[in-house]
Protein backbone atom coordinates (compact mmCIF):
# COMPACT_ATOMS: atom_id res chain seq x y z
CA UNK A 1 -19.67 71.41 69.82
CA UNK A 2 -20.98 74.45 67.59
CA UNK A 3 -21.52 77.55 70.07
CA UNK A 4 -25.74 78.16 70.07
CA UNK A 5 -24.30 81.69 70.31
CA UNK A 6 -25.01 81.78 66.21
CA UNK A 7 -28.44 80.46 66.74
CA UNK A 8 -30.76 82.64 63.81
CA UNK A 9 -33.72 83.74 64.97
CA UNK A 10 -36.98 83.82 63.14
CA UNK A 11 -37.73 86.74 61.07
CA UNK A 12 -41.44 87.35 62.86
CA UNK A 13 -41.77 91.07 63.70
CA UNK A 14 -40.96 93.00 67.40
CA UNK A 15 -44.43 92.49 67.95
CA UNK A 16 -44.72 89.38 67.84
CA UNK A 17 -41.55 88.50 69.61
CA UNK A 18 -42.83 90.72 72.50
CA UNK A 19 -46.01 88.26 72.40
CA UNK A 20 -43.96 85.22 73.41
CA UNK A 21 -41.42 86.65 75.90
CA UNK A 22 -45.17 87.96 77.62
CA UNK A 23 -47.03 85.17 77.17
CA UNK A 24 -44.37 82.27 78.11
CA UNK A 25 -43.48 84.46 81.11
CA UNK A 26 -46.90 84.45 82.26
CA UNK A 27 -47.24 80.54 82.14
CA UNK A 28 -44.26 80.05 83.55
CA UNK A 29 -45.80 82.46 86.76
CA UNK A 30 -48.56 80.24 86.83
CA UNK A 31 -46.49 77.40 86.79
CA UNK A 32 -44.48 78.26 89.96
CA UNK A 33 -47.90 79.77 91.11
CA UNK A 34 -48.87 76.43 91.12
CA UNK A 35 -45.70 75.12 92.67
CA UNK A 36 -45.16 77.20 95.22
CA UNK A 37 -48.85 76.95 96.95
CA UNK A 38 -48.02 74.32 99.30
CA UNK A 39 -45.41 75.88 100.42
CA UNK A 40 -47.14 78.73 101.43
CA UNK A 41 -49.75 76.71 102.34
CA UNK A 42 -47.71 74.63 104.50
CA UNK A 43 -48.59 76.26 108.04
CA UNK A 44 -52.35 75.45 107.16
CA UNK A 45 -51.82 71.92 105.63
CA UNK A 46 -48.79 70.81 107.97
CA UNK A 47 -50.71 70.63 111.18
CA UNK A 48 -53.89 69.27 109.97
CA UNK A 49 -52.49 66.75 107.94
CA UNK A 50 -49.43 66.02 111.07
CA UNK A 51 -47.01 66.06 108.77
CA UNK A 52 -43.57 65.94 110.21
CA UNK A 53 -40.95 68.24 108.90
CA UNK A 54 -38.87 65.48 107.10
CA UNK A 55 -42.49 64.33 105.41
CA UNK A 56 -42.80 68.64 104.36
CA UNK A 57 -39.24 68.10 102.92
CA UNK A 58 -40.27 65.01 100.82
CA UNK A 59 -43.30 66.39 99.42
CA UNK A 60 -40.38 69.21 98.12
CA UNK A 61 -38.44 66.55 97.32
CA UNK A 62 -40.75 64.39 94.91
CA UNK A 63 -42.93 67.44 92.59
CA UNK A 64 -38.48 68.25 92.24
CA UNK A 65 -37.48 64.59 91.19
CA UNK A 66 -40.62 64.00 88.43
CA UNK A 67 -39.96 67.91 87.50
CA UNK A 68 -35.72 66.90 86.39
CA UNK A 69 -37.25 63.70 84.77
CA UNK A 70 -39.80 65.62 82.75
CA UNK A 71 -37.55 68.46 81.95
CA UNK A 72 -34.77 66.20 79.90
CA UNK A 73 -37.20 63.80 78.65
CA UNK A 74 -39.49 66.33 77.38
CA UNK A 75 -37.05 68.59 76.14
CA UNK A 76 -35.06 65.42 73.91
CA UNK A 77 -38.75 64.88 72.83
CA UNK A 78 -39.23 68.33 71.75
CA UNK A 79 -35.71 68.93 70.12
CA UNK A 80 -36.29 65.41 68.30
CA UNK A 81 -39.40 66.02 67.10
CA UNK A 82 -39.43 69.97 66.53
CA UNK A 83 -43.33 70.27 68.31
CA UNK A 84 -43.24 72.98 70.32
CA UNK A 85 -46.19 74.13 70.94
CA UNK A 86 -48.59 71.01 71.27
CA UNK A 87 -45.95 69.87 73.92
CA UNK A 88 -46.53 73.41 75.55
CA UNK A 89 -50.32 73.07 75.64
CA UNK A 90 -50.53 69.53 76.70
CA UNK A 91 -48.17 70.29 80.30
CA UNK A 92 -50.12 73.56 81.03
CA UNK A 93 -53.41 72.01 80.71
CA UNK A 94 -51.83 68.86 82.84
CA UNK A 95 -50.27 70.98 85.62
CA UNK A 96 -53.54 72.87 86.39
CA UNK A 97 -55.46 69.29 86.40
CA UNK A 98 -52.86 68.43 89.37
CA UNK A 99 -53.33 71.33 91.53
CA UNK A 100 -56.87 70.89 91.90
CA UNK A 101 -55.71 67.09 92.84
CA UNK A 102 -53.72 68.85 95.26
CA UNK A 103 -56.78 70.43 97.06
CA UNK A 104 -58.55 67.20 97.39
CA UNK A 105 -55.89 65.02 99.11
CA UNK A 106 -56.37 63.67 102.78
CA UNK A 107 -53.61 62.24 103.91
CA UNK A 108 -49.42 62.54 103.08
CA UNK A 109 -49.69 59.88 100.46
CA UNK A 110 -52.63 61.72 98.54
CA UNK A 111 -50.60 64.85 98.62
CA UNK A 112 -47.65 63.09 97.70
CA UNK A 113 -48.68 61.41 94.56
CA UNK A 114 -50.75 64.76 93.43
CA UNK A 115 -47.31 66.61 94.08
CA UNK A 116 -45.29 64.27 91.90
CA UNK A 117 -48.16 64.47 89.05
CA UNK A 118 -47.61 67.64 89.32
CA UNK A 119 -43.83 67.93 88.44
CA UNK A 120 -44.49 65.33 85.44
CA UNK A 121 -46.35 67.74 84.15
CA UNK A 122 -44.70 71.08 85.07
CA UNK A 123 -40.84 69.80 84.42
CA UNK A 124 -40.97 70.35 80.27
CA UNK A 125 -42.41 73.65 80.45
CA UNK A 126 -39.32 75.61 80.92
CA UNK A 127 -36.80 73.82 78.36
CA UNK A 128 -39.91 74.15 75.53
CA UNK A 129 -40.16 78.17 76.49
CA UNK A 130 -36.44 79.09 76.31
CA UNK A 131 -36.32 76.94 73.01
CA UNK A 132 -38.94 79.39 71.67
CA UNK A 133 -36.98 82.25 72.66
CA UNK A 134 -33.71 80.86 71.08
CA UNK A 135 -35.56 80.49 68.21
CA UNK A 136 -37.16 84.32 67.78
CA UNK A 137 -35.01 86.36 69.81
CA UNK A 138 -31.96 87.87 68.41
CA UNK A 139 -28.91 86.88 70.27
CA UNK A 140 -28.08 90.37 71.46
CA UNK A 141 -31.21 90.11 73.59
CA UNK A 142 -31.69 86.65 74.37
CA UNK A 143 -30.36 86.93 78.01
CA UNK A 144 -32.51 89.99 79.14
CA UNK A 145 -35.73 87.81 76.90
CA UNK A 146 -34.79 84.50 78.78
CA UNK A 147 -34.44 86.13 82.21
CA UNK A 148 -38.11 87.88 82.03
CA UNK A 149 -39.11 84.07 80.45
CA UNK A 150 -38.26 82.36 83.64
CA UNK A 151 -37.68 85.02 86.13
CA UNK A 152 -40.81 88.06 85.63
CA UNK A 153 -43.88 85.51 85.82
CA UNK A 154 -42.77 82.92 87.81
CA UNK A 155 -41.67 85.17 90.54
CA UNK A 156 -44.56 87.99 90.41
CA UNK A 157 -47.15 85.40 90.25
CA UNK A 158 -45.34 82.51 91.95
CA UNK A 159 -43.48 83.90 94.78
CA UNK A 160 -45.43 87.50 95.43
CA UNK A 161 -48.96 87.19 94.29
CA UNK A 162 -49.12 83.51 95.48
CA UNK A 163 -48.13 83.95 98.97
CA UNK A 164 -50.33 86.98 99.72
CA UNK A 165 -53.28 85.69 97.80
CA UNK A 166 -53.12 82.11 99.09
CA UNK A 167 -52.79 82.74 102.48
CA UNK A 168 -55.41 85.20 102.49
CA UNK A 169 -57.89 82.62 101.11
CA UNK A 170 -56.87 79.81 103.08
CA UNK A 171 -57.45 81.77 105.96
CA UNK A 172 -60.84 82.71 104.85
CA UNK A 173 -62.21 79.78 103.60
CA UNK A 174 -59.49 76.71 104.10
CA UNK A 175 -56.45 75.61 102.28
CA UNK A 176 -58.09 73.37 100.26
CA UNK A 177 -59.36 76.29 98.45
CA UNK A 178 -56.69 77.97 97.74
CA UNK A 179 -55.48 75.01 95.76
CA UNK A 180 -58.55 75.16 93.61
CA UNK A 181 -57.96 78.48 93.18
CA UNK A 182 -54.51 78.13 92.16
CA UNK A 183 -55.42 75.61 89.20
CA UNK A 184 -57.87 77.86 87.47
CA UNK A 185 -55.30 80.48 85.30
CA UNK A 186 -53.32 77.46 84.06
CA UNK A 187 -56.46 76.70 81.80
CA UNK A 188 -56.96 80.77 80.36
CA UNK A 189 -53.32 80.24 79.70
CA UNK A 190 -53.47 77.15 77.68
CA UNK A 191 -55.97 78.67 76.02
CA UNK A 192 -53.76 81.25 74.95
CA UNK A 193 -51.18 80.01 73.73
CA UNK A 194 -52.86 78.01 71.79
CA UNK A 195 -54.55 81.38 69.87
CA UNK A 196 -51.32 83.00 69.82
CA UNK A 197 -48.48 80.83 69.77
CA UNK A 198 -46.81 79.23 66.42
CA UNK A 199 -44.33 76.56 65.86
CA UNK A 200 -41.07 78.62 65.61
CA UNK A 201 -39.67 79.33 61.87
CA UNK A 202 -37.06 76.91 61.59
CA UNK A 203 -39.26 74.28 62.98
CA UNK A 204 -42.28 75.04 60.54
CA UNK A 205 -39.94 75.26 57.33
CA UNK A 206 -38.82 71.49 58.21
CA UNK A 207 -35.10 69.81 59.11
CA UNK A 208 -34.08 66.56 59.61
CA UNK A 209 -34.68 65.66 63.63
CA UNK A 210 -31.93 65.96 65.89
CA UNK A 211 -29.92 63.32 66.59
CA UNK A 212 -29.88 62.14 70.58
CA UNK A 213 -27.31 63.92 72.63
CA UNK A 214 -26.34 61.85 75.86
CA UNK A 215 -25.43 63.03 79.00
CA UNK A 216 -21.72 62.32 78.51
CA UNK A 217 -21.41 64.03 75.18
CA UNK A 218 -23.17 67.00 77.10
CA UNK A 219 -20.71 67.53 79.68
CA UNK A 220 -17.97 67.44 77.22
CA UNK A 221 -18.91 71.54 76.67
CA UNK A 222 -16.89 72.83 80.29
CA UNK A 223 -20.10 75.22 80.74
CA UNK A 224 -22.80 72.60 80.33
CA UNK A 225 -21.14 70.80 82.86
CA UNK A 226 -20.22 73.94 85.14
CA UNK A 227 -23.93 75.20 84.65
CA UNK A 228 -25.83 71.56 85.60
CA UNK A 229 -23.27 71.63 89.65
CA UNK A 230 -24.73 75.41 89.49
CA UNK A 231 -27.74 74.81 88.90
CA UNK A 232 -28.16 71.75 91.91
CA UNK A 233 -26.70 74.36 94.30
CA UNK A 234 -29.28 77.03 93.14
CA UNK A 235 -32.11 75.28 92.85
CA UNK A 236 -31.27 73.72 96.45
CA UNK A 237 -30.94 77.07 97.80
CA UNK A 238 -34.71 77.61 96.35
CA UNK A 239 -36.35 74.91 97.84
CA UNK A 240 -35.17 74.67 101.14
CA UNK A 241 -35.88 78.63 101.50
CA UNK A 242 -39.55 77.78 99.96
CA UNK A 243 -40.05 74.74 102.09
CA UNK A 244 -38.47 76.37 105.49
CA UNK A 245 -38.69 79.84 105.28
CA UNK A 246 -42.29 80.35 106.21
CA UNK A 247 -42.24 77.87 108.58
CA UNK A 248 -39.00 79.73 110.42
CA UNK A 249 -40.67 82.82 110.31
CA UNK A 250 -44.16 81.08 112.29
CA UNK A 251 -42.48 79.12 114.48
CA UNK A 252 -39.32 80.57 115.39
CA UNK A 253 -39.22 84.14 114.90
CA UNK A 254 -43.27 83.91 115.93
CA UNK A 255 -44.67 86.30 112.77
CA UNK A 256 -48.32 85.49 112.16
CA UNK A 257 -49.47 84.40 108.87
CA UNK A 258 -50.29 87.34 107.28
CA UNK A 259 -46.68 89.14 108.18
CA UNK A 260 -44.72 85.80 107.38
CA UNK A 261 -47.05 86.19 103.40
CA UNK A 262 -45.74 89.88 102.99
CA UNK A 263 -41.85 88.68 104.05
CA UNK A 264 -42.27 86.19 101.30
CA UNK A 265 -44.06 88.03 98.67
CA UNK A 266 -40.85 90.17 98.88
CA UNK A 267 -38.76 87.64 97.59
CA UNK A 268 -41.14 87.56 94.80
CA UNK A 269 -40.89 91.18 93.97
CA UNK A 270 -37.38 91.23 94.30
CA UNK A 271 -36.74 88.49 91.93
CA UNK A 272 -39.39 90.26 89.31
CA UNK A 273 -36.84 93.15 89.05
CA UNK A 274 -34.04 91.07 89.17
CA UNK A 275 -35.59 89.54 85.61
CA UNK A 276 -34.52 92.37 84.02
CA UNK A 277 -31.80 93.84 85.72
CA UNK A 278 -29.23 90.48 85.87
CA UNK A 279 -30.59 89.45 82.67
CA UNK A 280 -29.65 93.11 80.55
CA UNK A 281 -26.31 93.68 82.55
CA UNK A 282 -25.73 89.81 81.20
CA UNK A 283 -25.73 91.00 78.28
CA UNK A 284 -24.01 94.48 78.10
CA UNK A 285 -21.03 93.03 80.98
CA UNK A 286 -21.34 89.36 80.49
CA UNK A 287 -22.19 86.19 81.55
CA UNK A 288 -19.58 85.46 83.97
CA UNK A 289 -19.13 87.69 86.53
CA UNK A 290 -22.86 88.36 87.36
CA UNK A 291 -23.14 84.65 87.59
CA UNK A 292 -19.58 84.79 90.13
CA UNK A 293 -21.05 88.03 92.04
CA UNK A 294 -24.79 87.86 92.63
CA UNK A 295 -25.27 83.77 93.91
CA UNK A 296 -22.99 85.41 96.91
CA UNK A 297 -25.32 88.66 97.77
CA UNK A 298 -27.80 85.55 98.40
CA UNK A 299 -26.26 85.06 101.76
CA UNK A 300 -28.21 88.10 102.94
CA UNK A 301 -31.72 86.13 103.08
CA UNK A 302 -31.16 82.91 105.49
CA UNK A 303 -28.60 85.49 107.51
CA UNK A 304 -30.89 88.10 108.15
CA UNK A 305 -33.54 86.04 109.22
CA UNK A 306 -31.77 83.87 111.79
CA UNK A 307 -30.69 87.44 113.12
CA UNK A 308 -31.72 90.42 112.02
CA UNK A 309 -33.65 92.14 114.90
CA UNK A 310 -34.70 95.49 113.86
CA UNK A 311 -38.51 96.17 111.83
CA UNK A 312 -39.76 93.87 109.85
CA UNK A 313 -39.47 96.70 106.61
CA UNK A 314 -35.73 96.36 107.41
CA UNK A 315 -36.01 92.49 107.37
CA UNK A 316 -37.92 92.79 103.78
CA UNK A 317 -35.11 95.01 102.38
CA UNK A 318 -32.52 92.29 103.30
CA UNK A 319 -34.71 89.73 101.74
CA UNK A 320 -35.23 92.13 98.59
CA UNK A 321 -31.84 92.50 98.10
CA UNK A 322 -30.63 89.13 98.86
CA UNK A 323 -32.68 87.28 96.60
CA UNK A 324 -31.39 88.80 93.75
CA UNK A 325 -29.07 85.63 93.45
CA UNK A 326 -32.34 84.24 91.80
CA UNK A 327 -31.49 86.44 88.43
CA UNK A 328 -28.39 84.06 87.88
CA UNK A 329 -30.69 81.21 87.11
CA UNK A 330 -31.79 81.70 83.42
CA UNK A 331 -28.25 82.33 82.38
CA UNK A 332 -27.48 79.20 84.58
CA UNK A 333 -30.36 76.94 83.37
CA UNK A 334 -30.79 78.43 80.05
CA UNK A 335 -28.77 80.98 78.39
CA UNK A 336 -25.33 80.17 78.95
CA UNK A 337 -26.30 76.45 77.68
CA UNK A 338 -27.75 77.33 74.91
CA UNK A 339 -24.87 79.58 74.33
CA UNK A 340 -21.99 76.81 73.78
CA UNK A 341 -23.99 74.08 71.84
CA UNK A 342 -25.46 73.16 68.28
CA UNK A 343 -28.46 74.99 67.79
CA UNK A 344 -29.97 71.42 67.34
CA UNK A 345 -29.47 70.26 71.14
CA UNK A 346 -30.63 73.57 72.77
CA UNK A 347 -33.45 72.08 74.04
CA UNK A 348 -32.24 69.02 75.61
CA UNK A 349 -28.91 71.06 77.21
CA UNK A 350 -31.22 73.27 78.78
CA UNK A 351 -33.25 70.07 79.58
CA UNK A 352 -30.35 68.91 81.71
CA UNK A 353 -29.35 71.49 83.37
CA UNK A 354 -32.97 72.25 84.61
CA UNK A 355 -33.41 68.70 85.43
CA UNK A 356 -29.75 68.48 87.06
CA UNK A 357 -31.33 71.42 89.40
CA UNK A 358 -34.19 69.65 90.61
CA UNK A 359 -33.09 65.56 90.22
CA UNK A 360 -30.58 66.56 92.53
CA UNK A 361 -30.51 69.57 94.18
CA UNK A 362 -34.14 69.99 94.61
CA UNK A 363 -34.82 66.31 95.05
CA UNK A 364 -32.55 65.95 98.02
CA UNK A 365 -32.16 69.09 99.29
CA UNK A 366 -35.40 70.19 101.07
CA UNK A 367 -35.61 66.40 102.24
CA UNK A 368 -32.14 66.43 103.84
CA UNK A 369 -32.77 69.75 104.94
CA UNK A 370 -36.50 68.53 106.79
CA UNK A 371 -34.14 65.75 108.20
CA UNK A 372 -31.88 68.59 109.73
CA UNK A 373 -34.62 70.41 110.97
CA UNK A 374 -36.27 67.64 112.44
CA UNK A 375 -32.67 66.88 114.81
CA UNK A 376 -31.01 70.44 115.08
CA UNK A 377 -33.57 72.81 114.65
CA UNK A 378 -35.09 75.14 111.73
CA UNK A 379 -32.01 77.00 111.72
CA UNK A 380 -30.11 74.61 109.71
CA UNK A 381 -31.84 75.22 106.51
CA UNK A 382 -30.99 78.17 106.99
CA UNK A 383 -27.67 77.35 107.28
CA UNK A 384 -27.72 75.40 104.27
CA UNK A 385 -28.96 78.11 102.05
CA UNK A 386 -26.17 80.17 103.14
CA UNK A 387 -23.10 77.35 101.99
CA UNK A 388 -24.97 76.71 99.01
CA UNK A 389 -25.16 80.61 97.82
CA UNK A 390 -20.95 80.54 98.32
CA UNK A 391 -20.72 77.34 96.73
CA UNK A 392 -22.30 78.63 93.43
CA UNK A 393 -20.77 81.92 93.48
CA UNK A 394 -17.16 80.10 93.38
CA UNK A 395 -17.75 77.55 91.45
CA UNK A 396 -19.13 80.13 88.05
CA UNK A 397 -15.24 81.09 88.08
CA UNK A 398 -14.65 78.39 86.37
CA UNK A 399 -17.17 79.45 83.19
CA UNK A 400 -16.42 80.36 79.51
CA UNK A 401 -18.07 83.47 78.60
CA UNK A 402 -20.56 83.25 76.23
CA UNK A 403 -22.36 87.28 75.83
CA UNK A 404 -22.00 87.93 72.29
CA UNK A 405 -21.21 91.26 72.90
CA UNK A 406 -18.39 90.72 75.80
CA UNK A 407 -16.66 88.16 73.37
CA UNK A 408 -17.02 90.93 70.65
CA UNK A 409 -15.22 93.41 72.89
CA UNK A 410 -12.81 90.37 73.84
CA UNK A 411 -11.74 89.61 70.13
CA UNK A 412 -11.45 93.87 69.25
CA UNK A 413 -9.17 94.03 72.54
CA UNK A 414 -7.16 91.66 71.21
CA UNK A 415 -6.62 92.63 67.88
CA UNK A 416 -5.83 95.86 69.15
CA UNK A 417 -3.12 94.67 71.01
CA UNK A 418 -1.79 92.43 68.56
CA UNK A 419 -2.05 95.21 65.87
C-alpha cells in the first residue's frame, strides 16, 4: 500500500484550517458529552431503573457495538462517495435526537434501544473528522491536529464538563433531565458546521471514487493490523473505567456524588492536556515510543483507586496523570492509519480501527467486566483496566514508525553512516 504519509493537503489558509481542528473538536466533545451521560448518570438511573451490574455493562456494550458498525460503514460510504460534510451533519443532528430518547426511557429495554440508536448515529463521526484533517492539515502537524480532533473536545466536554454538570442537574431536578440537557449543543453544532464547513479540496475538484478496501487487504499494512488489537485493548480500558469507575468510587470507596463527579472530571482534564502534549511530542519524537510508553503510565488510575488512601487531591493527581494513556488513541485510531495507506482508503482504515475498538473491545468489555463485578466484586474492572493498559503498551513494539519527521531523521542518519 502507498504510505498516507504523502497525503497533500488543501491549500485553504491557517485560518481556516484552525476553523476545522476547533470546530470538529467541539462536536466530537459533544459527541462523547452525549456518550458519556449515562455513565455518569448511572448512580441515579441504576437504582431506579434496578438495573443489575451485568445489565449497566450491556447498555456499554450495545451504544459500542452499533458505534464499530457505523464507524466502517460510514467511513467506506464517505471515502466512496467523497461527501463529507452532509454525512457530518446528518450523524450530529441524529445523535442529539437519541439523547433526548435517552431521557424518556422507562425500563432497560427503552434505554437499551435509545443507547444503540445512539451509537448508529455517533460511530461515523470520528472517521469523517480525521478525514477532514488529512485532507487540510499539513503532514508535519497532522498528529498534534488529530489529537486536539479527538482528544480536546471530547474529553473537556465529555469526560470533565459532563460529569460535573450532569450530576449537578440530576441531583437538582432528576436524571432524566440531564439527558435533555445533554442533547441540546449537538443541534448549535450541526448548525455550525453546516455555515462553516466545506467539502475538502480534493473532494470538491472531483476523482474517480475509491475502490472498496476489505478487511483482509487492510491488515495486510503490519500497523493497520497492530493499531485495530490496540485499539480493542484501549477502548476496553475506556469503557470499563466509564462504566465502573463511578460506581467503585459510590459504593466501595463510599465518595458521595458530588466528590465521585470532581474524581471523574479529572480524567477529563487530564486527557484535554494530553491532546496536545502526546499528540506534538508524536510528532517531534515519533509515533512509536509514545504509543509503547504512555498506554503503561495508565496503570496508575484502576491502581490508585483500589488503594490509594491518602486525600482525595492526591487520588485526582494519580488519576490526572494516569489517564494520559488516553493521548495514544488518535495516533492509534487515526494517525498512524492514515499514515501507511493510499490516501484513497484513509477513511475506511481509520473506520476499522475505530470500529475494531468498540465491535470488540468496547462491545464485550464493559459487559464481561459487569459479569465480573456481578461474581467477584467491583474490583475486577479494575483489575481489568490494569492488564489491558500493559497489554497495549507491549504490543505498539511491534509498530512501523510513521512521523514524517522521525523517518526524515531516520533516512539522514543513515546516509550519514553510509557516507
Amino acid at each position: 500500500m502507498t504510505a498516507g504519509a504523502g497525503v497533500v493537503a488543501g491549500n485553504r489558509g491557517v485560518g481556516y484550517r484552525l476553523t476545522v481542528v476547533a470546530l470538529l473538536s467541539i462536536n466530537f466533545g459533544i459527541v462523547f458529552f452525549d456518550r458519556n451521560a449515562l455513565n455518569f448518570l448511572m448512580p441515579f438511573v441504576q437504582p431506579e431503573l434496578r438495573l443489575t451490574d451485568t445489565e449497566v455493562g450491556m447498555l456499554a456494550s450495545a451504544l459500542s457495538l452499533t458505534w464499530a458498525l457505523a464507524a466502517f460503514g460510514i467511513g467506506a460510504v464517505s471515502d466512496r462517495t467523497g461527501r463529507r460534510k452532509g454525512l457530518l451533519i446528518a450523524a450530529t443532528l441524529a445523535f442529539s435526537v437519541c439523547s433526548f430518547l435517552s431521557g424518556f426511557a422507562a425500563t432497560f429495554l427503552g434505554l437499551l434501544g435509545a443507547r444503540m440508536l445512539m451509537g448508529v448515529a455517533e460511530g461515523g463521526v470520528m472517521p469523517i473528522s480525521q478525514t477532514l484533517i488529512v485532507t487540510e492539515i499539513p503532514p508535519e502537524r497532522r498528529g498534534l491536529a488529530m489529537g486536539v480532533t479527538q482528544n480536546f473536545g471530547s474529553n473537556l466536554l465529555g469526560s470533565f464538563v459532563a460529569p460535573v454538570l450532569l450530576v449537578s442537574v440530576a441531583a437538582a431536578h432528576g436524571w432524566r433531565h440531564a439527558f435533555f440537557l445533554a442533547g441540546a449543543p449537538g443541534l448549535i453544532a450541526a448548525l455550525l458546521m453546516w455555515r462553516l464547513l466545506r467539502e475538502p479540496v480534493q473532494e470538491a475538484a472531483g476523482r474517480a471514487p475509491a475502490a472498496s478496501l476489505t478487511l483482509l487487504e487492510a491488515f495486510e499494512e503490519r500497523n493497520v493490523l497492530i493499531c485495530a488489537a490496540m485499539s480493542v485493548l484501549l477502548v476496553s480500558y475506556l469503557v470499563v473505567c466509564w462504566a465502573f469507575m463511578p460506581l467503585y468510587l459510590t459504593r466501595v470507596r463510599h465518595f458521595d456524588a458530588g466528590s465521585m463527579s470532581w474524581l471523574m472530571g479529572t480524567l477529563g482534564i487530564s486527557a484535554t492536556v494530553g491532546a496536545f502534549v502526546v499528540s506534538a511530542l508524536s510528532d517531534r519524537l515519533g509515533r512509536r515510543p509514545l504509543m509503547i510508553a504512555v498506554p503503561l503510565i495508565g496503570i496508575l488510575v484502576p491502581l490508585a483507586a483500589m488503594y490509594f488512601r491518602g486525600s482525595p487531591w492526591g487520588l485526582a493527581t494519580l488519576f490526572f496523570v494516569g489517564w494520559a494513556l488516553t493521548g495514544v488513541l488518535p495516533l492509534v485510531m487515526a494517525t498512524v492509519p492514515s499514515e501507511s495507506v493510499d490516501p484513497l482508503h484513509v477513511a475506511t482504515v481509520m473506520g476499522i480501527c475505530m470500529g475494531a475498538g468498540e465491535v470488540i473491545g468496547g462491545t464485550l468489555a464493559p459487559t464481561l467486566a459487569g459479569n465480573a463485578a456481578d461474581r467477584f466484586g467491583l474490583s475486577a474492572p479494575l483489575w481489568t483496566m490494569t492488564a489491558l493498559a500493559v497489554a497495549a503498551g507491549l504490543l505498539a513494539i511491534a509498530l512501523r514508525e510513521t512521523a514524517p519527521r522521525a523517518l526524515s531523521r531516520f533516512r539522514a542518519s543513515a546516509e550519514r553512516a553510509a557516507s
